[in-house]
Protein backbone atom coordinates (compact mmCIF):
# COMPACT_ATOMS: atom_id res chain seq x y z
CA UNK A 1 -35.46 -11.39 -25.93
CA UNK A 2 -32.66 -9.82 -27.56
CA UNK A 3 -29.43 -9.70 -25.48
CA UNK A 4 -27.54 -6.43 -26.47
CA UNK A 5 -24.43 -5.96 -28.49
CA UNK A 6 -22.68 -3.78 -25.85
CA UNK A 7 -23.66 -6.36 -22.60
CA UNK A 8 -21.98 -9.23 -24.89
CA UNK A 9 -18.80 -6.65 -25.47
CA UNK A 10 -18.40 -6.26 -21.51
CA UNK A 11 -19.06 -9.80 -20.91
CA UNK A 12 -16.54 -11.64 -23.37
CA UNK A 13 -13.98 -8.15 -22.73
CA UNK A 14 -11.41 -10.32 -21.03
CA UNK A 15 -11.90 -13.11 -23.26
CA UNK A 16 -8.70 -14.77 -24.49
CA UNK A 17 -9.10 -18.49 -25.01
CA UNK A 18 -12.42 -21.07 -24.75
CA UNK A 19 -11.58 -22.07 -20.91
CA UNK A 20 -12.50 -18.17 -20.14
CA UNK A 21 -16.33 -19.14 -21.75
CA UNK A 22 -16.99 -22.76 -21.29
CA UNK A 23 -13.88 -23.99 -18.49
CA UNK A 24 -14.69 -24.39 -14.55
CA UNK A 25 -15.31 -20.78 -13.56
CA UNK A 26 -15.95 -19.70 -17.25
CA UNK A 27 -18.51 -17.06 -18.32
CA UNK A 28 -21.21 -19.86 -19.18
CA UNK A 29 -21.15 -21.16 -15.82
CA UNK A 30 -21.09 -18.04 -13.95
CA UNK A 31 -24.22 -16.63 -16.05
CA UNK A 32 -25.87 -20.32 -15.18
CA UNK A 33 -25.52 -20.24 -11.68
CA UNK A 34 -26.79 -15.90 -11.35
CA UNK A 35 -30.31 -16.60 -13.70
CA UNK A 36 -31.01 -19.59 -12.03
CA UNK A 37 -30.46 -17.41 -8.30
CA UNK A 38 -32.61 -14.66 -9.95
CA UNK A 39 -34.72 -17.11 -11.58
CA UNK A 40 -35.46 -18.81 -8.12
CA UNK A 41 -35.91 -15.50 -6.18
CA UNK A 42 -38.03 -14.03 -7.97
CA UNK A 43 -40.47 -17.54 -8.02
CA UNK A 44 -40.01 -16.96 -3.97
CA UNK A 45 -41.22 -12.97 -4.71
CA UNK A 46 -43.87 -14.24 -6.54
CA UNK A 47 -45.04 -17.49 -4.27
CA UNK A 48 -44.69 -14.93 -0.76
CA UNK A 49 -46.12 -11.94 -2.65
CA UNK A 50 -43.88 -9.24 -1.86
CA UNK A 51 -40.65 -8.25 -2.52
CA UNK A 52 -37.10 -9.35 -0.44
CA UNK A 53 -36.54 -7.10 2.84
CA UNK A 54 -40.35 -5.33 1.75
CA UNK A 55 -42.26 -5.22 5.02
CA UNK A 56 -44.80 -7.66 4.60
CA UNK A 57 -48.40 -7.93 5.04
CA UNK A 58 -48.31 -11.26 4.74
CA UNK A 59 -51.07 -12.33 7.83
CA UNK A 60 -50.44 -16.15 7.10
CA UNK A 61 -47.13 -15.86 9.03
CA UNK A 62 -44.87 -17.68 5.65
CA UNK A 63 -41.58 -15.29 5.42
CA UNK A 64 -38.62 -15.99 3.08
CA UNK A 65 -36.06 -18.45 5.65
CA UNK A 66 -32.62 -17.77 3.89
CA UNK A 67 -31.52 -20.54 1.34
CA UNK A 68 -29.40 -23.21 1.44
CA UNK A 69 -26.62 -25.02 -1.08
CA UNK A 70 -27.42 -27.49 -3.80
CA UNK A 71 -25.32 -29.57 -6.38
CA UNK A 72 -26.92 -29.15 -10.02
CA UNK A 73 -25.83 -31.22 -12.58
CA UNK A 74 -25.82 -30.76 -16.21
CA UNK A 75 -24.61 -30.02 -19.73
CA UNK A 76 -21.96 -27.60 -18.13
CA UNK A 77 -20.85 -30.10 -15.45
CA UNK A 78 -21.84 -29.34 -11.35
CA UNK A 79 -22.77 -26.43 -10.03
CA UNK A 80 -23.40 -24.94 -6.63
CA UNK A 81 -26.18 -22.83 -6.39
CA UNK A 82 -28.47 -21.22 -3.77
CA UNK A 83 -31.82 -21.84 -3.45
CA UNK A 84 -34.26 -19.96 -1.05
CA UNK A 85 -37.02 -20.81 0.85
CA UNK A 86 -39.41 -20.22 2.98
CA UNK A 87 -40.65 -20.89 6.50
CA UNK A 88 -43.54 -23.13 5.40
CA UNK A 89 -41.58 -24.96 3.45
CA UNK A 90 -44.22 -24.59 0.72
């Protein structure tokens, strides 16, 4: 995949020194923490088998059951993110 000139000009358009990329609420971390939310959500969409506030016809009774906070930790330091789940916890 080929991530478009004009996206990276509106991204990095405020960009003035490396803490605004790689520093505590830099670009790198904010684009971390929204694909892996996306990422996450749409592994929910596809484990439930519809989409979020789509009336199901799910007859096994498993809905999505909000998310809750976890630390992550890696090359970019610690990270909050939101992860969902489900009722059956499956």
């Amino acid at each position: 995949m080929t991530i478009p000139k004009d996206l990276l000009d509106t991204l990095m358009k405020d960009y003035k020194n490396p803490e605004d990329l790689i520093g505590e609420t830099g670009l790198l971390k904010q684009l971390t923490k929204q694909l892996l939310e996306r990422a996450m959500q749409a592994e929910m969409t596809d484990h439930l088998g519809y989409e979020k506030n789509a009336l199901s016809n799910n007859k096994a009774g498993n809905a999505r059951n909000g998310s809750y906070q976890k630390k992550i930790k890696g090359e970019f330091g610690e990270l909050d993110i939101a992860v969902p789940r489900d009722r059956d916890s499956s």
